[in-house]
C-alpha atoms as a PDB file:
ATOM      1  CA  UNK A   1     -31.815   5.350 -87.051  1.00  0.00           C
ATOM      2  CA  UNK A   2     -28.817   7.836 -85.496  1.00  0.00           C
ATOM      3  CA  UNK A   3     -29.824  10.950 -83.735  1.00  0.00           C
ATOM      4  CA  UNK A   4     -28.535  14.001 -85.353  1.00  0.00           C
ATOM      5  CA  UNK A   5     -24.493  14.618 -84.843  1.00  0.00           C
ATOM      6  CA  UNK A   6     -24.988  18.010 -83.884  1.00  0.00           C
ATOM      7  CA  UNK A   7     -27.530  17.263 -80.691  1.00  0.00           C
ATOM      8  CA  UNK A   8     -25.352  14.742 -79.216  1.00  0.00           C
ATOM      9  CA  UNK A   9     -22.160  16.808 -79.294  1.00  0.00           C
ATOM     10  CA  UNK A  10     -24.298  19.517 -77.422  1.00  0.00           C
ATOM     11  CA  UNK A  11     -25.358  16.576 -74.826  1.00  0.00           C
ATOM     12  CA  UNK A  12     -22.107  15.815 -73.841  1.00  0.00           C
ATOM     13  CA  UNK A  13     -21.028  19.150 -73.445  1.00  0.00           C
ATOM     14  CA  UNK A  14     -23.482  19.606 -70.894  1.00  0.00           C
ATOM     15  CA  UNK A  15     -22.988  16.386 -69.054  1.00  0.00           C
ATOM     16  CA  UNK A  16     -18.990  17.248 -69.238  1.00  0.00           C
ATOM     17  CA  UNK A  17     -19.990  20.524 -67.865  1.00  0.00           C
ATOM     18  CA  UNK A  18     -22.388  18.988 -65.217  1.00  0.00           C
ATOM     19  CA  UNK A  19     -19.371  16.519 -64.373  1.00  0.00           C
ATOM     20  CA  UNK A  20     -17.261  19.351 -63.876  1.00  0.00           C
ATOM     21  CA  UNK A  21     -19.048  21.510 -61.201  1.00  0.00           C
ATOM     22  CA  UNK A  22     -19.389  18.839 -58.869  1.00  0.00           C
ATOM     23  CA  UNK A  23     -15.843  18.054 -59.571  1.00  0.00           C
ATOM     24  CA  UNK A  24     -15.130  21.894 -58.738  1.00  0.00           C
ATOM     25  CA  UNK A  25     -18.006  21.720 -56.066  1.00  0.00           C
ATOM     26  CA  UNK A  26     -16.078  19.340 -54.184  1.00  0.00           C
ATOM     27  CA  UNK A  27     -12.352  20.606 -54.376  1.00  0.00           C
ATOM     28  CA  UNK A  28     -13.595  23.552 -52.813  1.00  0.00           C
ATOM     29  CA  UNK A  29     -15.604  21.641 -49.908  1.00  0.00           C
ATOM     30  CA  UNK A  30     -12.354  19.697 -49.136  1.00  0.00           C
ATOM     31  CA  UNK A  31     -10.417  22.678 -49.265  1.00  0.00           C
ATOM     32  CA  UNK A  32     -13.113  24.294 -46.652  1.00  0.00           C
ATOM     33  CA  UNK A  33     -12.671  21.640 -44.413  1.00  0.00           C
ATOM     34  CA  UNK A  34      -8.920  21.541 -44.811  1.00  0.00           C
ATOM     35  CA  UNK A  35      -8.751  24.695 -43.949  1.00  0.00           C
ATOM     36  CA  UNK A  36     -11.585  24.812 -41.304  1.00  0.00           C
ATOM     37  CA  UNK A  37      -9.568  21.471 -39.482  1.00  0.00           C
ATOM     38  CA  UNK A  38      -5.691  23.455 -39.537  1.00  0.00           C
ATOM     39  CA  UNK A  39      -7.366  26.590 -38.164  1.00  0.00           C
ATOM     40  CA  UNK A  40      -8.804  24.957 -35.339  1.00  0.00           C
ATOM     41  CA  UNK A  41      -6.350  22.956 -34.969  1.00  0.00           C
ATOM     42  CA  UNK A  42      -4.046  25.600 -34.523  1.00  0.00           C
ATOM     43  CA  UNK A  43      -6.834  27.531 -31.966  1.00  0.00           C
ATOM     44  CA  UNK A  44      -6.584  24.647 -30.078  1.00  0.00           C
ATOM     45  CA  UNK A  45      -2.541  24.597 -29.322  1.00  0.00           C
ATOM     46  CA  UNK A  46      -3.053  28.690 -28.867  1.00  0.00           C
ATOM     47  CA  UNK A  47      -5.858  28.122 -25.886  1.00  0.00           C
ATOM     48  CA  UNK A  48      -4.852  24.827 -24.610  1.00  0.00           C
ATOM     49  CA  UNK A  49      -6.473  23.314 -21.265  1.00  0.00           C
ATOM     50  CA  UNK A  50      -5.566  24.268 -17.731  1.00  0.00           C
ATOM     51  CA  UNK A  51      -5.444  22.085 -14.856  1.00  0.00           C
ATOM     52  CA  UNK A  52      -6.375  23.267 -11.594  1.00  0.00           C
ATOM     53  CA  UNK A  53      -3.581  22.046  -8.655  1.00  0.00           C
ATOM     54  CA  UNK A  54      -5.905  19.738  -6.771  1.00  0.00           C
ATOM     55  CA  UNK A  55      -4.668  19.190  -2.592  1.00  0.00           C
ATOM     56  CA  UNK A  56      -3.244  15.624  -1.709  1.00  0.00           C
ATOM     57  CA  UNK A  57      -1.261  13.828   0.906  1.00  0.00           C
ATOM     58  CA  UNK A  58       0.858  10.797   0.430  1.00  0.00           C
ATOM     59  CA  UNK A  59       2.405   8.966   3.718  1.00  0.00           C
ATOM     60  CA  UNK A  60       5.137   6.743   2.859  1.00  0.00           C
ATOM     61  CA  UNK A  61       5.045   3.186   4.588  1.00  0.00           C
ATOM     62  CA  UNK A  62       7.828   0.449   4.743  1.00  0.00           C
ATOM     63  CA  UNK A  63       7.141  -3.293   4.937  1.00  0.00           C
ATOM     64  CA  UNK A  64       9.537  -5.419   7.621  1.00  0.00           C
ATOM     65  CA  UNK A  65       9.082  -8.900   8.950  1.00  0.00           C
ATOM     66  CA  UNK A  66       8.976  -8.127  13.148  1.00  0.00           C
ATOM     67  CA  UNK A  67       9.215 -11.021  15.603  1.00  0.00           C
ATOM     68  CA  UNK A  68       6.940 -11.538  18.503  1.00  0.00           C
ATOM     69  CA  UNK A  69       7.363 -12.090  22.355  1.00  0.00           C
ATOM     70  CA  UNK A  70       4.882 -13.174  24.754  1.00  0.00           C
ATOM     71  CA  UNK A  71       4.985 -15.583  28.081  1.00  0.00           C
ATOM     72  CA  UNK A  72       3.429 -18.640  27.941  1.00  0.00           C
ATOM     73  CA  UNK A  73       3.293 -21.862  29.607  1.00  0.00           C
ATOM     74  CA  UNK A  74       3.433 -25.672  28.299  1.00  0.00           C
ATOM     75  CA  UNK A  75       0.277 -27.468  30.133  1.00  0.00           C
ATOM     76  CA  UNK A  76       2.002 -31.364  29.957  1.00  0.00           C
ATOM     77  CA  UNK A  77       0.086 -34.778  30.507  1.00  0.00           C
ATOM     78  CA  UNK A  78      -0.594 -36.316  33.823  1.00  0.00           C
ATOM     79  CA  UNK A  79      -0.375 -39.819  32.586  1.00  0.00           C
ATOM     80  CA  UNK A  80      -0.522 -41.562  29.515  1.00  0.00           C
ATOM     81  CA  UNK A  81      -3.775 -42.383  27.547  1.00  0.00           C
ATOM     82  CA  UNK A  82      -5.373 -40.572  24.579  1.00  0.00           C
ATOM     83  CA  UNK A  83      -6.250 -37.208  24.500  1.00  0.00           C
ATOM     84  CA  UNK A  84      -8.715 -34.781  24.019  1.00  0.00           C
ATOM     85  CA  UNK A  85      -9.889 -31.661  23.558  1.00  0.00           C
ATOM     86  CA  UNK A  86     -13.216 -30.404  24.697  1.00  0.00           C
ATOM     87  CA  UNK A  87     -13.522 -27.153  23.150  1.00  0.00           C
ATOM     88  CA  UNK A  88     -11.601 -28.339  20.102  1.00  0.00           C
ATOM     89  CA  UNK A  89      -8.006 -28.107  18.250  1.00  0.00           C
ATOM     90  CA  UNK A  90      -8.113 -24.487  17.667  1.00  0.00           C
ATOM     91  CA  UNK A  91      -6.892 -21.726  19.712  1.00  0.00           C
ATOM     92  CA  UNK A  92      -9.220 -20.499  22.460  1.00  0.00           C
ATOM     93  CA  UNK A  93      -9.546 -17.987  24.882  1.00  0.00           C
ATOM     94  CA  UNK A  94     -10.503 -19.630  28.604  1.00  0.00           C
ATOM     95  CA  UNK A  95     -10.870 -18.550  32.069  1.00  0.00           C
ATOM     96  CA  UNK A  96      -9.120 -19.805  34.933  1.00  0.00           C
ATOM     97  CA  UNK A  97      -9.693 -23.499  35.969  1.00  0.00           C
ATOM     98  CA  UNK A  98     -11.615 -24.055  32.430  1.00  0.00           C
ATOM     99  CA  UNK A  99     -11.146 -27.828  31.377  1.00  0.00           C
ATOM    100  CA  UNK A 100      -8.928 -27.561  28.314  1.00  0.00           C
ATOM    101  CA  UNK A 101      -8.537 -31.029  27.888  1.00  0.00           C
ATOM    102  CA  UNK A 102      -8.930 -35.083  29.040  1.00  0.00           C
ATOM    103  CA  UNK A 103      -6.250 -37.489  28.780  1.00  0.00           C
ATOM    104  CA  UNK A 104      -8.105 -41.027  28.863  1.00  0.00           C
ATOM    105  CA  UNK A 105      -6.662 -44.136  29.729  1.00  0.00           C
ATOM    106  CA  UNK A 106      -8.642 -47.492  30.419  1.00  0.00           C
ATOM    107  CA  UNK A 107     -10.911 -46.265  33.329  1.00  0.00           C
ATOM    108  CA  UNK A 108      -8.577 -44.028  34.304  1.00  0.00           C
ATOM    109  CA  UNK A 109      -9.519 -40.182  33.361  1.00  0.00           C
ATOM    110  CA  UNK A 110      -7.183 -37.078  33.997  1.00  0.00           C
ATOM    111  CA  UNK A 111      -8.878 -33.763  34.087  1.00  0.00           C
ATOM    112  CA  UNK A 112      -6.154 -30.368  32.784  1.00  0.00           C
ATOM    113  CA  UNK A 113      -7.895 -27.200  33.691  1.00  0.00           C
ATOM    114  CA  UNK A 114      -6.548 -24.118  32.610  1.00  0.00           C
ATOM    115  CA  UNK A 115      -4.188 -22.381  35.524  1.00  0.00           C
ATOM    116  CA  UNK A 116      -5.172 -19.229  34.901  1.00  0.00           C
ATOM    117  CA  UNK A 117      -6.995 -16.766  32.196  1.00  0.00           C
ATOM    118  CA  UNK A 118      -5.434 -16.301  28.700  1.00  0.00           C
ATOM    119  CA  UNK A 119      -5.244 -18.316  25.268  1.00  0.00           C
ATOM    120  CA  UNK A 120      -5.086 -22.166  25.132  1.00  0.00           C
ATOM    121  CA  UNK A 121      -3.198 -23.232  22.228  1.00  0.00           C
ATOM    122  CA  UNK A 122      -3.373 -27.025  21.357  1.00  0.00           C
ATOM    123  CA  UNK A 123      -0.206 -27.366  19.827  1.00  0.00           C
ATOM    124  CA  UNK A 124       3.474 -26.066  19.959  1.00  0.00           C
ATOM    125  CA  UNK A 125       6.570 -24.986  17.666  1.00  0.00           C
ATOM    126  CA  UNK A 126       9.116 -26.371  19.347  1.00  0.00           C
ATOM    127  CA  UNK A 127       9.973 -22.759  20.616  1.00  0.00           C
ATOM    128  CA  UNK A 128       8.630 -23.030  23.622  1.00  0.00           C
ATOM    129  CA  UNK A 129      11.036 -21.633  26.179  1.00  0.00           C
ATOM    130  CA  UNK A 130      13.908 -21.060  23.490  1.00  0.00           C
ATOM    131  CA  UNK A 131      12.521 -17.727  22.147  1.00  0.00           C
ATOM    132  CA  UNK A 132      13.523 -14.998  24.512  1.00  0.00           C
ATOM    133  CA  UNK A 133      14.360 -11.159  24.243  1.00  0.00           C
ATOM    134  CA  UNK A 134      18.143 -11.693  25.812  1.00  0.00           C
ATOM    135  CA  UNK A 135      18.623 -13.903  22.459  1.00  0.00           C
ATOM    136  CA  UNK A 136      17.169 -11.834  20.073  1.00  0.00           C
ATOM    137  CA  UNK A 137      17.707  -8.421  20.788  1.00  0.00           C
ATOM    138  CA  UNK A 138      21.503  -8.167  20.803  1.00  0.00           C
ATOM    139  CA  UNK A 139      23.244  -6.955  17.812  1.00  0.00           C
ATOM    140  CA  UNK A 140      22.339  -6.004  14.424  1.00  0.00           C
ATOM    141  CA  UNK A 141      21.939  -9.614  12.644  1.00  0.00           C
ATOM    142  CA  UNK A 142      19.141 -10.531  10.675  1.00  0.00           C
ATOM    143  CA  UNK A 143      16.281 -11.808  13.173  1.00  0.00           C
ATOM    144  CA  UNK A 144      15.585 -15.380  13.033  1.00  0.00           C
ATOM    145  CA  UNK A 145      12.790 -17.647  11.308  1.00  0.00           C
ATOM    146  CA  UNK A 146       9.446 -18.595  13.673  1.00  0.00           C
ATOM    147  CA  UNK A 147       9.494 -22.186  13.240  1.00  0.00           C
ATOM    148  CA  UNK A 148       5.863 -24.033  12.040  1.00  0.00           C
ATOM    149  CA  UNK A 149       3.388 -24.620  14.498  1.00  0.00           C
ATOM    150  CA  UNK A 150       2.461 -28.319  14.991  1.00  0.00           C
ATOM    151  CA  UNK A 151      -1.078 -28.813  16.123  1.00  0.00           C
ATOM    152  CA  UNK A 152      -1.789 -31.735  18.251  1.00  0.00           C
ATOM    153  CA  UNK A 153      -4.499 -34.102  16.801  1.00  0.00           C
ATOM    154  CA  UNK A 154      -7.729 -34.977  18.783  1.00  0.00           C
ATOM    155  CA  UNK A 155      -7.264 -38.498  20.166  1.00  0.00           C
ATOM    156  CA  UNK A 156      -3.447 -38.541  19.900  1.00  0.00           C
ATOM    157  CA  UNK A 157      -1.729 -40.763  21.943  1.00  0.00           C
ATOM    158  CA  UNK A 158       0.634 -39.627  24.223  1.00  0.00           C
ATOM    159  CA  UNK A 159       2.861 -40.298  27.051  1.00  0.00           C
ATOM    160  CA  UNK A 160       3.245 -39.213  30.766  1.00  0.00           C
ATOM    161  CA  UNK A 161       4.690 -35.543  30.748  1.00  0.00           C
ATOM    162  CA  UNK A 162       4.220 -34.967  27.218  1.00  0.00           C
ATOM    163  CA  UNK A 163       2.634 -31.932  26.377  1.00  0.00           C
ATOM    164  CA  UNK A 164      -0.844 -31.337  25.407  1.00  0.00           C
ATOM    165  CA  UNK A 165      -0.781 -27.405  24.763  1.00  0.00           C
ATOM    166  CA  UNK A 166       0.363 -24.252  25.754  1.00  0.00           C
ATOM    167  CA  UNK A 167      -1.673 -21.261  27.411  1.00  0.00           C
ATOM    168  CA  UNK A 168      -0.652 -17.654  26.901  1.00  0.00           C
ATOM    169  CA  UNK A 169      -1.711 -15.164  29.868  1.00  0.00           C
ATOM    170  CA  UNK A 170      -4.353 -12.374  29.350  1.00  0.00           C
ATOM    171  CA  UNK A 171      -4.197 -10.037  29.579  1.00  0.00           C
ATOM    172  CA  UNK A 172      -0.168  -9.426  28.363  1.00  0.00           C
ATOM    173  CA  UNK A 173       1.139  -6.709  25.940  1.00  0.00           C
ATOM    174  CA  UNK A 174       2.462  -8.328  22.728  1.00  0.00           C
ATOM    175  CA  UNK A 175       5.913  -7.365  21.866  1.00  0.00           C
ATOM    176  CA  UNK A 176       7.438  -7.232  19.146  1.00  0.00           C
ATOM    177  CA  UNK A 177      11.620  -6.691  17.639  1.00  0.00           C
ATOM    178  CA  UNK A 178      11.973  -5.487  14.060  1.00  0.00           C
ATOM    179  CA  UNK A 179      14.533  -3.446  11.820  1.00  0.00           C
ATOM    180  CA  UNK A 180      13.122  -0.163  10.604  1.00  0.00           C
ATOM    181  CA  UNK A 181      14.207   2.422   7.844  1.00  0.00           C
ATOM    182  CA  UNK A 182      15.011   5.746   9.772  1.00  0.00           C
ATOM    183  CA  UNK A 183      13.912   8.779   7.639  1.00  0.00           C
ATOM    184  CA  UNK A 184      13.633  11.690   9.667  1.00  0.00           C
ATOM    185  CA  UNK A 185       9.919  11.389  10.100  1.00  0.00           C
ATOM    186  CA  UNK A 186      10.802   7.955  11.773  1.00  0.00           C
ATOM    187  CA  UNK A 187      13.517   9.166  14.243  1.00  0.00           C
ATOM    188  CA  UNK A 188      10.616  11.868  15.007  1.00  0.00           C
ATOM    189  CA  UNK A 189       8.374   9.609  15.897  1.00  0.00           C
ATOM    190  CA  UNK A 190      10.924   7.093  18.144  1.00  0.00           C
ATOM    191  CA  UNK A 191      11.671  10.712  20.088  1.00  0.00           C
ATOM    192  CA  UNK A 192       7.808  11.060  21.063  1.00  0.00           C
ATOM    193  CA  UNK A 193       7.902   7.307  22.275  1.00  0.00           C
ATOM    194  CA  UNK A 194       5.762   5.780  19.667  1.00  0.00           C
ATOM    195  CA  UNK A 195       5.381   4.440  16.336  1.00  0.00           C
ATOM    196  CA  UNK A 196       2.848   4.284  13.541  1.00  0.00           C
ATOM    197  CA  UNK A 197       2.242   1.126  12.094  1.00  0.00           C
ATOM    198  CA  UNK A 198       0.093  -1.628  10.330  1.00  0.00           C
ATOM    199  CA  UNK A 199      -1.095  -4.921  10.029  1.00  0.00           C
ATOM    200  CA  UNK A 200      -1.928  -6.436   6.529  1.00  0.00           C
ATOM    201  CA  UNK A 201      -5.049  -4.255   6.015  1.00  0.00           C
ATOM    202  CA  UNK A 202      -5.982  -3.014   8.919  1.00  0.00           C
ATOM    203  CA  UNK A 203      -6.103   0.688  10.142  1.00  0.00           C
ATOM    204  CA  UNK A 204      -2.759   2.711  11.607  1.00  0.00           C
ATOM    205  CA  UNK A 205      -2.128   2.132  15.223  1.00  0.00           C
ATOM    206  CA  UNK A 206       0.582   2.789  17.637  1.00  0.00           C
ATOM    207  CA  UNK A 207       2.987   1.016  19.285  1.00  0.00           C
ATOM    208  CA  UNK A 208       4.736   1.857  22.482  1.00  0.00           C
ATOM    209  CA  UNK A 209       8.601   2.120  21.987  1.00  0.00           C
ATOM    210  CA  UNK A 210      10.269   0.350  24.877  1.00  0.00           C
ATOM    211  CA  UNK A 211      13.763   0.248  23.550  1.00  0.00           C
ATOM    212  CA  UNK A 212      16.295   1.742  20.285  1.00  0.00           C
ATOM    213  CA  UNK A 213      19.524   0.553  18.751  1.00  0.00           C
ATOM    214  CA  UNK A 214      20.754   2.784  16.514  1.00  0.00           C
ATOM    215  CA  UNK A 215      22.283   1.197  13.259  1.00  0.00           C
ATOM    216  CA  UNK A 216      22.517   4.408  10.956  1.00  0.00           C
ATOM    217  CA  UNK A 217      20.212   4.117   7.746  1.00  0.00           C
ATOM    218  CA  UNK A 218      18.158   1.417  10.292  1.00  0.00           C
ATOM    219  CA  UNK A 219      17.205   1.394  13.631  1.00  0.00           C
ATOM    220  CA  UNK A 220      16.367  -2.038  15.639  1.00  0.00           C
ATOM    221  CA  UNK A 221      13.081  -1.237  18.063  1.00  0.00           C
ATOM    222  CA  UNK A 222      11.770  -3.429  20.855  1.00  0.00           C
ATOM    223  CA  UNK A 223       8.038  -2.112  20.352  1.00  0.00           C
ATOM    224  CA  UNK A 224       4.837  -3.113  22.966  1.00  0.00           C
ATOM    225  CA  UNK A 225       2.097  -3.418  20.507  1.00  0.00           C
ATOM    226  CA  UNK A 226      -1.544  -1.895  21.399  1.00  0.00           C
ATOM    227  CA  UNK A 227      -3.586  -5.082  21.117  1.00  0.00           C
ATOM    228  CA  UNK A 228      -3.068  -8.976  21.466  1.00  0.00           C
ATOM    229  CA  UNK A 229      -5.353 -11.021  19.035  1.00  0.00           C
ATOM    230  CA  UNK A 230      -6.226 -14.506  19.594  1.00  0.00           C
ATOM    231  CA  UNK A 231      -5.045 -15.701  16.484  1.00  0.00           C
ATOM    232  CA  UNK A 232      -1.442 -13.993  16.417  1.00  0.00           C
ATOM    233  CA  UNK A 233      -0.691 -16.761  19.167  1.00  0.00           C
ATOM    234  CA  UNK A 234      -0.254 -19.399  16.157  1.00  0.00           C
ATOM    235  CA  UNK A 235       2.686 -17.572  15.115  1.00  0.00           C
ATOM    236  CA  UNK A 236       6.143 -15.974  16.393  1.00  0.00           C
ATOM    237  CA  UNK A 237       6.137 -13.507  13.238  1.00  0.00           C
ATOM    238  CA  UNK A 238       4.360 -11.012  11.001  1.00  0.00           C
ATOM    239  CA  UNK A 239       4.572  -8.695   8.665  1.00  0.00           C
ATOM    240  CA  UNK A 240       4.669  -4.853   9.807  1.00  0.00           C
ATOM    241  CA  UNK A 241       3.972  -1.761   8.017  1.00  0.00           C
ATOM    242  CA  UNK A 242       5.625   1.317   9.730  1.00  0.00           C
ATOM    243  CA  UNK A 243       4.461   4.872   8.318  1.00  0.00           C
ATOM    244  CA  UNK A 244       7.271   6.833   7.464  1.00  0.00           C
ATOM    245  CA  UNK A 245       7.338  10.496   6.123  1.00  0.00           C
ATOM    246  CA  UNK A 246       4.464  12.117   5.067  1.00  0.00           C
ATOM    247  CA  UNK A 247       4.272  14.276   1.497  1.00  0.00           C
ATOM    248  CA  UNK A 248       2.115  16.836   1.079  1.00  0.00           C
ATOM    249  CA  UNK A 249       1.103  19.230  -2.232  1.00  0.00           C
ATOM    250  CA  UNK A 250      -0.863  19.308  -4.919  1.00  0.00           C
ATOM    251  CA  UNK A 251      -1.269  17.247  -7.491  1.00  0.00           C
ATOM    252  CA  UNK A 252      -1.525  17.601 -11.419  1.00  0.00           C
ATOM    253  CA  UNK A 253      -0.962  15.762 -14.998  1.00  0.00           C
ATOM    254  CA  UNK A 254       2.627  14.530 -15.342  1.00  0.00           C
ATOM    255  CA  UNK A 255       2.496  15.990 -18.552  1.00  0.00           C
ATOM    256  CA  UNK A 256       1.783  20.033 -16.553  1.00  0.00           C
ATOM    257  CA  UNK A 257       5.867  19.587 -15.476  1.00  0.00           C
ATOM    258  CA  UNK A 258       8.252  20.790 -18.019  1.00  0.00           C
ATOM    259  CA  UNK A 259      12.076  18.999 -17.172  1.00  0.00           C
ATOM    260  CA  UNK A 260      14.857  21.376 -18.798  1.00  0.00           C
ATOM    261  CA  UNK A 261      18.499  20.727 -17.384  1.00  0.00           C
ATOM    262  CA  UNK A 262      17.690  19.003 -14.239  1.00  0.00           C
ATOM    263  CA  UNK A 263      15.317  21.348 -13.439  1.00  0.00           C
ATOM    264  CA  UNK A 264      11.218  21.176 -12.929  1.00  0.00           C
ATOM    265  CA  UNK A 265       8.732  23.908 -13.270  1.00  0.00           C
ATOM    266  CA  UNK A 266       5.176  24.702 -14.411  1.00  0.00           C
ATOM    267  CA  UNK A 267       3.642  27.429 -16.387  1.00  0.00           C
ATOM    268  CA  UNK A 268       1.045  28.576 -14.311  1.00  0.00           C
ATOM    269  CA  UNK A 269      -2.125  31.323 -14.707  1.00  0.00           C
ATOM    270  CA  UNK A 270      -1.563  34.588 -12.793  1.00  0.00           C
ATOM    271  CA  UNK A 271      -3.446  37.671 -12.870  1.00  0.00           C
ATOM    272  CA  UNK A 272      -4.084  37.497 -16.154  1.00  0.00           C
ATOM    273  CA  UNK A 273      -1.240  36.140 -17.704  1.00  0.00           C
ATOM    274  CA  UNK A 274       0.983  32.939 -17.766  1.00  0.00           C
ATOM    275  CA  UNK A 275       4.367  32.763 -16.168  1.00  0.00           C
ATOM    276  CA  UNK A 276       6.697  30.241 -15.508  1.00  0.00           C
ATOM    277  CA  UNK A 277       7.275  28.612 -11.565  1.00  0.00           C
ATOM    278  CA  UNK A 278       9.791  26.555 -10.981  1.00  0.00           C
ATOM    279  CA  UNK A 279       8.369  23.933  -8.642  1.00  0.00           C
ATOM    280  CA  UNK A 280       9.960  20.327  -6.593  1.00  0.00           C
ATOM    281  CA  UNK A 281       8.299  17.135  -6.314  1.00  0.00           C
ATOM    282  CA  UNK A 282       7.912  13.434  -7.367  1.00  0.00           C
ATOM    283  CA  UNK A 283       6.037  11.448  -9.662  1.00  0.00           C
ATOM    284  CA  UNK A 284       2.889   9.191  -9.454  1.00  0.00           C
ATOM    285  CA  UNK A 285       1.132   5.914 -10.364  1.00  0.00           C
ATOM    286  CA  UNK A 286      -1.350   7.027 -13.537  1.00  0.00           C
ATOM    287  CA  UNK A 287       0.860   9.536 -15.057  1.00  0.00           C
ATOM    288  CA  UNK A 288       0.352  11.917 -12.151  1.00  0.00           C
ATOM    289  CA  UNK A 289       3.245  14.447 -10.511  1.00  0.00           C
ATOM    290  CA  UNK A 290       2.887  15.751  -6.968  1.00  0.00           C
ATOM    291  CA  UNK A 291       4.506  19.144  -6.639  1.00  0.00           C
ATOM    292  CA  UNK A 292       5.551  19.531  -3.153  1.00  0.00           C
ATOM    293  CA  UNK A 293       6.723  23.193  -3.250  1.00  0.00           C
ATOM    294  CA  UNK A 294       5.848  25.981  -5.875  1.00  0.00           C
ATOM    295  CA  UNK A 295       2.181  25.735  -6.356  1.00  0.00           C
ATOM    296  CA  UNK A 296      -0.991  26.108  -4.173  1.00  0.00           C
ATOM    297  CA  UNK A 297      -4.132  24.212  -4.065  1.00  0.00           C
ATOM    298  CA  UNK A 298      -6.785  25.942  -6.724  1.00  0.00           C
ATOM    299  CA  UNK A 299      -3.416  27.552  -9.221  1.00  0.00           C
ATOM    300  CA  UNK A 300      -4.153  27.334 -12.641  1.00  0.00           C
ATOM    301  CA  UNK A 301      -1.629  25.465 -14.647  1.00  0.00           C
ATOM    302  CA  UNK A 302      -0.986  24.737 -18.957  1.00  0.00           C
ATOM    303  CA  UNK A 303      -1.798  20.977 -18.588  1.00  0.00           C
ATOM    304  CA  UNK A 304       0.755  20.709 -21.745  1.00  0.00           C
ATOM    305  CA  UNK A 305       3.914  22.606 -20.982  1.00  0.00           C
ATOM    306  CA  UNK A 306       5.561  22.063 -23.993  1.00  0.00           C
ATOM    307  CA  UNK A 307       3.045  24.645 -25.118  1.00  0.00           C
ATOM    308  CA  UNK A 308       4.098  27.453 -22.778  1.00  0.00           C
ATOM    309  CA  UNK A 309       7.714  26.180 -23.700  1.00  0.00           C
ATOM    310  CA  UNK A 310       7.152  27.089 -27.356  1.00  0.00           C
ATOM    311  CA  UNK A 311       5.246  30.099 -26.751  1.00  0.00           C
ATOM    312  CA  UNK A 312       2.370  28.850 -28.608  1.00  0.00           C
ATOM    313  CA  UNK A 313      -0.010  30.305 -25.956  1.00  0.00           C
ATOM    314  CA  UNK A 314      -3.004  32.508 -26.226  1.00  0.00           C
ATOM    315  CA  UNK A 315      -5.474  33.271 -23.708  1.00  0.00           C
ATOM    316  CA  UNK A 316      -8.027  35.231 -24.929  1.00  0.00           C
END
């Protein structure tokens, strides 16, 4: 049996009704949080963040391929036979007399002893005696290849006179010839008789300058290096790091640097209120600037200049 017309007619006016304040209850939340979201959205470009201009120091280095000079003597075979090598094939540091090695032949035995302290090398490049500083320091051509080290094999056989090895004197200073770029920090340090530099990734030394040419953006230098490693004797080259200039600042957010017709600057926080500096410098790895003049360690700068640019800047 229906329900009465009139009763349901009043039911749906109240569910219509109910329908309708939530509908209301929610245009007005969203419009809250509209409105809550632009207004702190717009607090947040007023009072942007500041970075604080943080001390660092940046040396510039330059990679060149050097060439290397030491004396050295080939140690040749007595007779012929097979040879060998009593301490091994690998370079070695002996003392004077030392057995280096045997050359064997029937019943026969020759005895080479080492004729004085320094670095037995069993092997050779085919340099030997070819490589000297009247050759390569002359001029301003590129410096020539080392050529491959050839190790002689335990129980090679070999001839009378052949040779069996070299042996490098010790002590010695190494030297070294190599073409460097000559910033003024560079010419500097040639003036004071000595030169930063490194190998692969070990720590800055100094080398000894013994002679210059001058070749305008490059200079040529004839360098005594500080140290002599054993196993440098396996080689006529390396690769050399010189330290160059050195660039010191403070460093900040590449985007604290406003660019506007060639020129840099910063707005920064003084005494109260925010002014623009016009500042120099050069850009980093990671989105990072280095301001070499303008700014001090511990200024206060807009991290997001644009901001300062538009004047959309509160600070209290």
């Amino acid at each position: 049996m229906d329900k009465n017309p009139a009763v349901n007619g009043k039911e749906g006016r109240k569910r219509n009704l109910r329908w309708g304040y939530w509908a209301l209850f929610v245009a007005i939340l969203a419009g809250s949080a509209a409105a809550y979201f632009a207004w702190w959205s717009n607090f947040r470009s007023l009072r942007p963040e500041f970075a604080v201009a943080e001390p660092l120091s940046i040396r510039e280095k330059a990679r060149t391929r050097g060439v290397l000079l030491w004396s050295e003597s080939v140690l040749r075979a007595p007779q012929e036979g097979v040879v060998h090598y009593p301490q091994g094939t690998e370079a070695v540091r002996v003392s004077k007399n030392e057995v280096v090695a045997e050359v064997v032949s029937g019943n026969s035995r020759s005895v080479i002893r080492a004729p004085y302290s320094g670095y037995f090398v069993p092997g050779l490049d085919g340099l030997e005696g070819k490589w000297n500083f009247s050759d390569l320091w002359p001029g301003d051509g590129q410096l020539p290849g080392a050529a491959t080290f050839r190790r002689i094999a335990e129980g090679s056989r070999i001839r009378k006179g052949d040779p069996l090895g070299k042996i490098l004197p010790q002590p010695q200073e190494l030297r070294a010839i190599a073409y460097v770029e000559a910033d003024r920090a560079v010419r500097k340090q040639i003036e004071n008789g000595m030169l930063l530099f490194a190998l692969s990734l070990e720590r800055p030394q100094r080398a000894s300058v013994r002679a210059v040419q001058d070749f305008g953006p490059k200079v040529k230098v004839y360098l005594s290096l500080p140290s002599f490693p054993l196993g440098i004797s396996l080689t006529r080259e390396l690769e050399i790091e010189f330290f160059q200039g050195e660039e010191k600042g403070v460093v900040l957010p590449e985007s604290a640097i406003l660019q506007k017709e060639g020129k840099m600057g910063v707005f920064a926080f003084v005494s109260g209120k925010l002014e623009y500096r016009p500042v120099l410098g050069l850009p980093l790895p990671g989105a990072r600037f280095l301001v070499t003049e303008g700014l001090r360690p511990g200024d206060l700068v807009l991290t997001r200049a644009e901001a300062g640019a538009e004047r959309k800047v509160l600070l209290w």
